[in-house]
N, C-alpha and C. Protein backbone atom coordinates (compact mmCIF):
# COMPACT_ATOMS: atom_id res chain seq x y z
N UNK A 1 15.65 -60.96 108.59
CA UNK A 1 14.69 -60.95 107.53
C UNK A 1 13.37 -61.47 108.08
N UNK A 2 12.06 -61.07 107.98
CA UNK A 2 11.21 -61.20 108.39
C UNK A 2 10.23 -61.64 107.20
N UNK A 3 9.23 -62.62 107.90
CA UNK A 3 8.18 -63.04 106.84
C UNK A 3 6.65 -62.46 107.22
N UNK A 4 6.10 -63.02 106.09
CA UNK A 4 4.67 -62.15 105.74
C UNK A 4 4.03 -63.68 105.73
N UNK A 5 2.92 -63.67 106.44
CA UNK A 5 2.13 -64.50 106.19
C UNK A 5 0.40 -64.35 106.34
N UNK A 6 -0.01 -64.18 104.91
CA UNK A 6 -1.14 -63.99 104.33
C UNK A 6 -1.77 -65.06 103.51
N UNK A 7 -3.20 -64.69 102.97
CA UNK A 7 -3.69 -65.42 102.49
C UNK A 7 -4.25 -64.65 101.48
N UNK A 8 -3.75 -65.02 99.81
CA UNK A 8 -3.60 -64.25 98.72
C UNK A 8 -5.56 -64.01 98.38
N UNK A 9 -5.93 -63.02 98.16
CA UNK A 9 -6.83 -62.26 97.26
C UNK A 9 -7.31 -62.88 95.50
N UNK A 10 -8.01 -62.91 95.49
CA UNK A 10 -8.75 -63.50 94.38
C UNK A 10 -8.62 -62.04 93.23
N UNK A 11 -8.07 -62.54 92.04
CA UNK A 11 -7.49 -61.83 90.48
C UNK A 11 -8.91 -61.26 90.35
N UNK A 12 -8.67 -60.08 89.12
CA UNK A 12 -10.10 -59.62 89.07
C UNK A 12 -10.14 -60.45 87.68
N UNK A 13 -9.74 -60.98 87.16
CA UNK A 13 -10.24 -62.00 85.87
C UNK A 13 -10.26 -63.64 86.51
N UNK A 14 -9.78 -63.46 87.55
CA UNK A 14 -10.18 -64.84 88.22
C UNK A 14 -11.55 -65.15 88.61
N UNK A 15 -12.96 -66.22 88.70
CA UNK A 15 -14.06 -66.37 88.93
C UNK A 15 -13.83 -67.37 90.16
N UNK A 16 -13.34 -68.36 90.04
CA UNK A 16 -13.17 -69.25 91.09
C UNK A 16 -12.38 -68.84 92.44
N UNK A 17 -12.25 -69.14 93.07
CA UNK A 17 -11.33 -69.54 94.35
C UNK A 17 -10.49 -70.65 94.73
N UNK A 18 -10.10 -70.97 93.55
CA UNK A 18 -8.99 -72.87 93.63
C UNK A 18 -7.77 -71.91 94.09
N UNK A 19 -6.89 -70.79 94.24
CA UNK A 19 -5.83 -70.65 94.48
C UNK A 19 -5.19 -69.35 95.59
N UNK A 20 -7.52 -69.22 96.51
CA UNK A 20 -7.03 -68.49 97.23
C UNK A 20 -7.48 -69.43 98.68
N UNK A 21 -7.41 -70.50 98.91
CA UNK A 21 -7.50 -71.16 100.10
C UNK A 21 -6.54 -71.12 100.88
N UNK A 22 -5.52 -71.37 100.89
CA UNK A 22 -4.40 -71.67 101.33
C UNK A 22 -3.69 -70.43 101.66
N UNK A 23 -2.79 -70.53 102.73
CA UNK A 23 -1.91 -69.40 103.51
C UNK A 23 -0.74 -69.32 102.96
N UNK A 24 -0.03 -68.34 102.54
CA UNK A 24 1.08 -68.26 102.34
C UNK A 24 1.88 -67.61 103.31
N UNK A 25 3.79 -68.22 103.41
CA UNK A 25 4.38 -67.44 104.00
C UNK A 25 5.50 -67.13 103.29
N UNK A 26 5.82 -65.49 102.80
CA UNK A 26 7.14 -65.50 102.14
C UNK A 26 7.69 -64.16 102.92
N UNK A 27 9.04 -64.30 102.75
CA UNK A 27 10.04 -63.22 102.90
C UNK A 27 9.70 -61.89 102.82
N UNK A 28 9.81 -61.01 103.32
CA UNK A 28 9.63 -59.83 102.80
C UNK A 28 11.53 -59.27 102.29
N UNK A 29 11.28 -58.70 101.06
CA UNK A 29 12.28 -58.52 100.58
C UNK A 29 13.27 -57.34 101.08
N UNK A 30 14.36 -57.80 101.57
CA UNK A 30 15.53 -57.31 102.02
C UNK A 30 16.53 -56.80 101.41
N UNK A 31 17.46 -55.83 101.31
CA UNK A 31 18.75 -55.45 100.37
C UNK A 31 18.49 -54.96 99.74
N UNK A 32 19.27 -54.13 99.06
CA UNK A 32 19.19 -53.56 97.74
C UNK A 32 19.70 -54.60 96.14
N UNK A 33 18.90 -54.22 95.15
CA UNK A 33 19.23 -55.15 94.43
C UNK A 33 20.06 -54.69 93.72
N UNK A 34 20.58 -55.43 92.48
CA UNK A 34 21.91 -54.87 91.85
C UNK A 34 22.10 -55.24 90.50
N UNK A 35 22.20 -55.00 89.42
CA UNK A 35 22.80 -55.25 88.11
C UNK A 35 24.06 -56.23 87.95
N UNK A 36 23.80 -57.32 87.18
CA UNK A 36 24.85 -58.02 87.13
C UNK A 36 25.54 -57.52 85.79
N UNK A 37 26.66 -57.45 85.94
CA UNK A 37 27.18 -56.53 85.06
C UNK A 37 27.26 -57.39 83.09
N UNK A 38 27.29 -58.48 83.40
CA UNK A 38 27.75 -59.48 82.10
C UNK A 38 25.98 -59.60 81.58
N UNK A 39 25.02 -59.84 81.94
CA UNK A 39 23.67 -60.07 81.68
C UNK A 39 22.77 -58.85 81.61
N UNK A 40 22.71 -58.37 82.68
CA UNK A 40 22.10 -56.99 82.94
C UNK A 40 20.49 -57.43 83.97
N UNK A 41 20.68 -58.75 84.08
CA UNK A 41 19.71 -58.73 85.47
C UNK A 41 19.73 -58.66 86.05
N UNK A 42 18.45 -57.77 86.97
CA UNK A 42 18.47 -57.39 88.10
C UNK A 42 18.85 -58.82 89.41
N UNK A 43 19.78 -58.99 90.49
CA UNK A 43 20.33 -59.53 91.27
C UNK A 43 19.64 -59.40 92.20
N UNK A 44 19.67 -60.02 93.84
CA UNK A 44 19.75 -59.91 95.14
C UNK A 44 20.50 -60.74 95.76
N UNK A 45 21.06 -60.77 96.76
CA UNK A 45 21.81 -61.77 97.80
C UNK A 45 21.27 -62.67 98.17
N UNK A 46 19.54 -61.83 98.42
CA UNK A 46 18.92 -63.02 99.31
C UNK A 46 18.01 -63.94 98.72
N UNK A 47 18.58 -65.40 98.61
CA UNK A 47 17.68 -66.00 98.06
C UNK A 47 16.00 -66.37 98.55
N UNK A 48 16.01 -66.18 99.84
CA UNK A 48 14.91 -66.25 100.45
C UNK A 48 13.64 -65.77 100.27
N UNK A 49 14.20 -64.09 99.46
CA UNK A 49 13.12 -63.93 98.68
C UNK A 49 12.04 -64.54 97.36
N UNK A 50 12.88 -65.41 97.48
CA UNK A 50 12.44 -66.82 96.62
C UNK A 50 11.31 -67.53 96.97
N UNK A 51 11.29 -67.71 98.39
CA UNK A 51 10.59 -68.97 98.61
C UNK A 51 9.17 -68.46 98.79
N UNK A 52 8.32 -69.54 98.40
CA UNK A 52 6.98 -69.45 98.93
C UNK A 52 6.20 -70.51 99.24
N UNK A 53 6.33 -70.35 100.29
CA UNK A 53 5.53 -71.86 101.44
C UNK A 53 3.81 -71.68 101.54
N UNK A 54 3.53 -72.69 101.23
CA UNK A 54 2.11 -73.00 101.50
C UNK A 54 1.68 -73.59 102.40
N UNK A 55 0.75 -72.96 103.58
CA UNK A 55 0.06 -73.91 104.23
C UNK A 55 -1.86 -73.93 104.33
N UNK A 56 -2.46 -75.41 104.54
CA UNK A 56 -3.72 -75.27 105.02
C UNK A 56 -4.39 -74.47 105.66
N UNK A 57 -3.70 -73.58 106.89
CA UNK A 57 -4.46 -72.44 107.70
C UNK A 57 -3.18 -71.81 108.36
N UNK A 58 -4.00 -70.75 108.96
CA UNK A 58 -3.54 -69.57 109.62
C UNK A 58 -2.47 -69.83 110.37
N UNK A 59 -2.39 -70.80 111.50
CA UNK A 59 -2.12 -70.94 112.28
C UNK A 59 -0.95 -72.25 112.00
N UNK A 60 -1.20 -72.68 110.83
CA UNK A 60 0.10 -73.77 110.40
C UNK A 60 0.99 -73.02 110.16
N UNK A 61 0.81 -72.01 109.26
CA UNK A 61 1.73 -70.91 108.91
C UNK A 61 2.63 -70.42 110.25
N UNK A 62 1.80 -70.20 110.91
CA UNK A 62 2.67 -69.36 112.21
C UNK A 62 3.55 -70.72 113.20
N UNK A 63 2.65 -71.66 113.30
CA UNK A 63 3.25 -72.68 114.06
C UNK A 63 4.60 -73.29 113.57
N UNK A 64 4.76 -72.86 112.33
CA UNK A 64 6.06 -73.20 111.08
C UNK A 64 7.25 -72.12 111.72
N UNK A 65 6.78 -70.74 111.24
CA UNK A 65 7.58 -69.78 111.98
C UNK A 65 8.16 -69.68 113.07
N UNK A 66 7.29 -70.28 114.48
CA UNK A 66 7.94 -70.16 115.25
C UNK A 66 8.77 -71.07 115.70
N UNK A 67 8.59 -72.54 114.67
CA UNK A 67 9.27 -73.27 115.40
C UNK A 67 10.63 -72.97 114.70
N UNK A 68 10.85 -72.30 113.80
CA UNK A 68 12.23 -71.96 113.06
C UNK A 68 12.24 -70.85 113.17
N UNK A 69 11.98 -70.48 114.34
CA UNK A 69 12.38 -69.03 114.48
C UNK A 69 12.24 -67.82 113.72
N UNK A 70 11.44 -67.91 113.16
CA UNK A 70 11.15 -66.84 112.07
C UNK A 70 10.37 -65.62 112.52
N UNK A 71 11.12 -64.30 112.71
CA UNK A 71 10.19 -63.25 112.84
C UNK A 71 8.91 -62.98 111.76
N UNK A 72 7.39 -62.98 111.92
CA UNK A 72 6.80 -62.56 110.85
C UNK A 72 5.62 -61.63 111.09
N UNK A 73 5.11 -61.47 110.64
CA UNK A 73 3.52 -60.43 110.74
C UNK A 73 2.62 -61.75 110.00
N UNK A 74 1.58 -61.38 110.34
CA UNK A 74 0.25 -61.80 109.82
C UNK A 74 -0.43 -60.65 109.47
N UNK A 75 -0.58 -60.61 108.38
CA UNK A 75 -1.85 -59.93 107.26
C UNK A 75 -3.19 -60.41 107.21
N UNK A 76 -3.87 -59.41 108.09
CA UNK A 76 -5.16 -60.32 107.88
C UNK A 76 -5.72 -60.71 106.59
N UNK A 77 -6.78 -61.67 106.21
CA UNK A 77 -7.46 -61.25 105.39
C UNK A 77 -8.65 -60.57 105.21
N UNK A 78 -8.64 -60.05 103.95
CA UNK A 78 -9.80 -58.93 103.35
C UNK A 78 -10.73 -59.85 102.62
N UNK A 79 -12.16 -59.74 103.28
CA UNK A 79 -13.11 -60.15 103.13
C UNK A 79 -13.75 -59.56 101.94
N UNK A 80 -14.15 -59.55 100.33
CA UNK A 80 -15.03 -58.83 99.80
C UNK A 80 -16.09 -58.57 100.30
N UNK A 81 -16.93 -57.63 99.98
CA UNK A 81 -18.28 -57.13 100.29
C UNK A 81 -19.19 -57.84 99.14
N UNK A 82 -20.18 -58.08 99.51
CA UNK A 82 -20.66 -58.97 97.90
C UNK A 82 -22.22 -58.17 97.97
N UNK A 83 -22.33 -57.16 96.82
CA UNK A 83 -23.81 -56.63 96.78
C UNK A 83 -24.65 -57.71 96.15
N UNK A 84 -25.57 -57.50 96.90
CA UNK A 84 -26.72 -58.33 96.41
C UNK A 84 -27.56 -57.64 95.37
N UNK A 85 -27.56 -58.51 94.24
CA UNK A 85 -28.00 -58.11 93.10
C UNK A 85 -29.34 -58.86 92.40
N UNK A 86 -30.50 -58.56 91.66
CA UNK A 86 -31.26 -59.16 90.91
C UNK A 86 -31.80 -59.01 89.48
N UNK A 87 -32.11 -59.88 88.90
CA UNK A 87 -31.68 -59.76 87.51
C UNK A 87 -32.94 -58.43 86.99
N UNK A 88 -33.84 -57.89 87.80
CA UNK A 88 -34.85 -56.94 87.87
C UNK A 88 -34.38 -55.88 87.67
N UNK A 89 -32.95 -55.43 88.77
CA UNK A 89 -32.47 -54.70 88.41
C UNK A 89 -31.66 -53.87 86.74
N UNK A 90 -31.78 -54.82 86.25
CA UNK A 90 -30.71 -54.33 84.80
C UNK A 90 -32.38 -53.62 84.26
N UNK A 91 -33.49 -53.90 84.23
CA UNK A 91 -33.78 -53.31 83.70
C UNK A 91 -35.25 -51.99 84.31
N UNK A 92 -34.47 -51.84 85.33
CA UNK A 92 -35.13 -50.49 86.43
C UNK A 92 -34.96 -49.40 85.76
N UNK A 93 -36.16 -48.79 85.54
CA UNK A 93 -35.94 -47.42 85.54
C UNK A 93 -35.32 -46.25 85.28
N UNK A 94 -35.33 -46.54 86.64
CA UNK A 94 -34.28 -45.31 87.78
C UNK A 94 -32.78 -45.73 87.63
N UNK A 95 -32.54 -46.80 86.69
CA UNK A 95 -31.19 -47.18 86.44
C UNK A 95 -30.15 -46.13 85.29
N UNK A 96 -28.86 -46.30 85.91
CA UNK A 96 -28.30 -45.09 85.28
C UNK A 96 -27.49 -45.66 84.10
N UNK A 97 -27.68 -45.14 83.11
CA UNK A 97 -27.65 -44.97 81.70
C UNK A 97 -26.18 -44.65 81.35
C-alpha cells in the first residue's frame, strides 16, 4: 500500500489559509470495498485508509516515510495564479456586461 503525500488546496468557499499549511500523508486506497450484509455499509479491510498524518513541511512528511518504510509519491503543490485586479476596473467601459 502506498502513500500520497501532498499539501491540501484551499475550498472555493474557503477565504483564509488556516488549513492549507501543513503536509499531509495518507494511504492511497487499496481493495475493493464491500457491503456489510447486516447494516448495508460500505466496508474495506484496510484500515489505513483511515489515517491522516500531518506534518510542518515537505520533507517531514517524507523523512516519516522512509524511516517506516513507506512506499509514497509526492504531489506537488499547485500554486494559484492570482490576477491582479483594480477597483477601476468594475466600472470600465469595455467591460463585459
Amino acid at each position: 500500500m502506498t502513500a500520497r503525500i501532498y499539501k491540501p488546496n484551499r475550498h472555493t468557499m474557503q477565504v483564509g489559509r488556516a488549513k492549507t499549511r501543513q503536509w499531509l500523508l495518507e494511504y492511497s486506497p487499496s481493495g475493493d470495498r464491500f457491503l456489510d450484509p447486516l447494516m448495508g455499509w460500505t466496508c474495506n479491510t484496510q484500515t489505513q485508509t483511515q489515517l491522516r498524518l500531518k506534518f510542518p513541511t515537505k520533507e517531514a512528511a517524507t523523512r516519516y516515510a522512509e524511516k517506516n518504510k513507506i512506499p509514497y509519491t509526492v504531489i506537488p503543490q499547485q500554486v494559484p495564479v492570482q490576477q491582479k485586479k483594480s477597483y477601476a476596473d468594475n466600472f470600465a467601459n469595455n467591460r463585459l456586461k
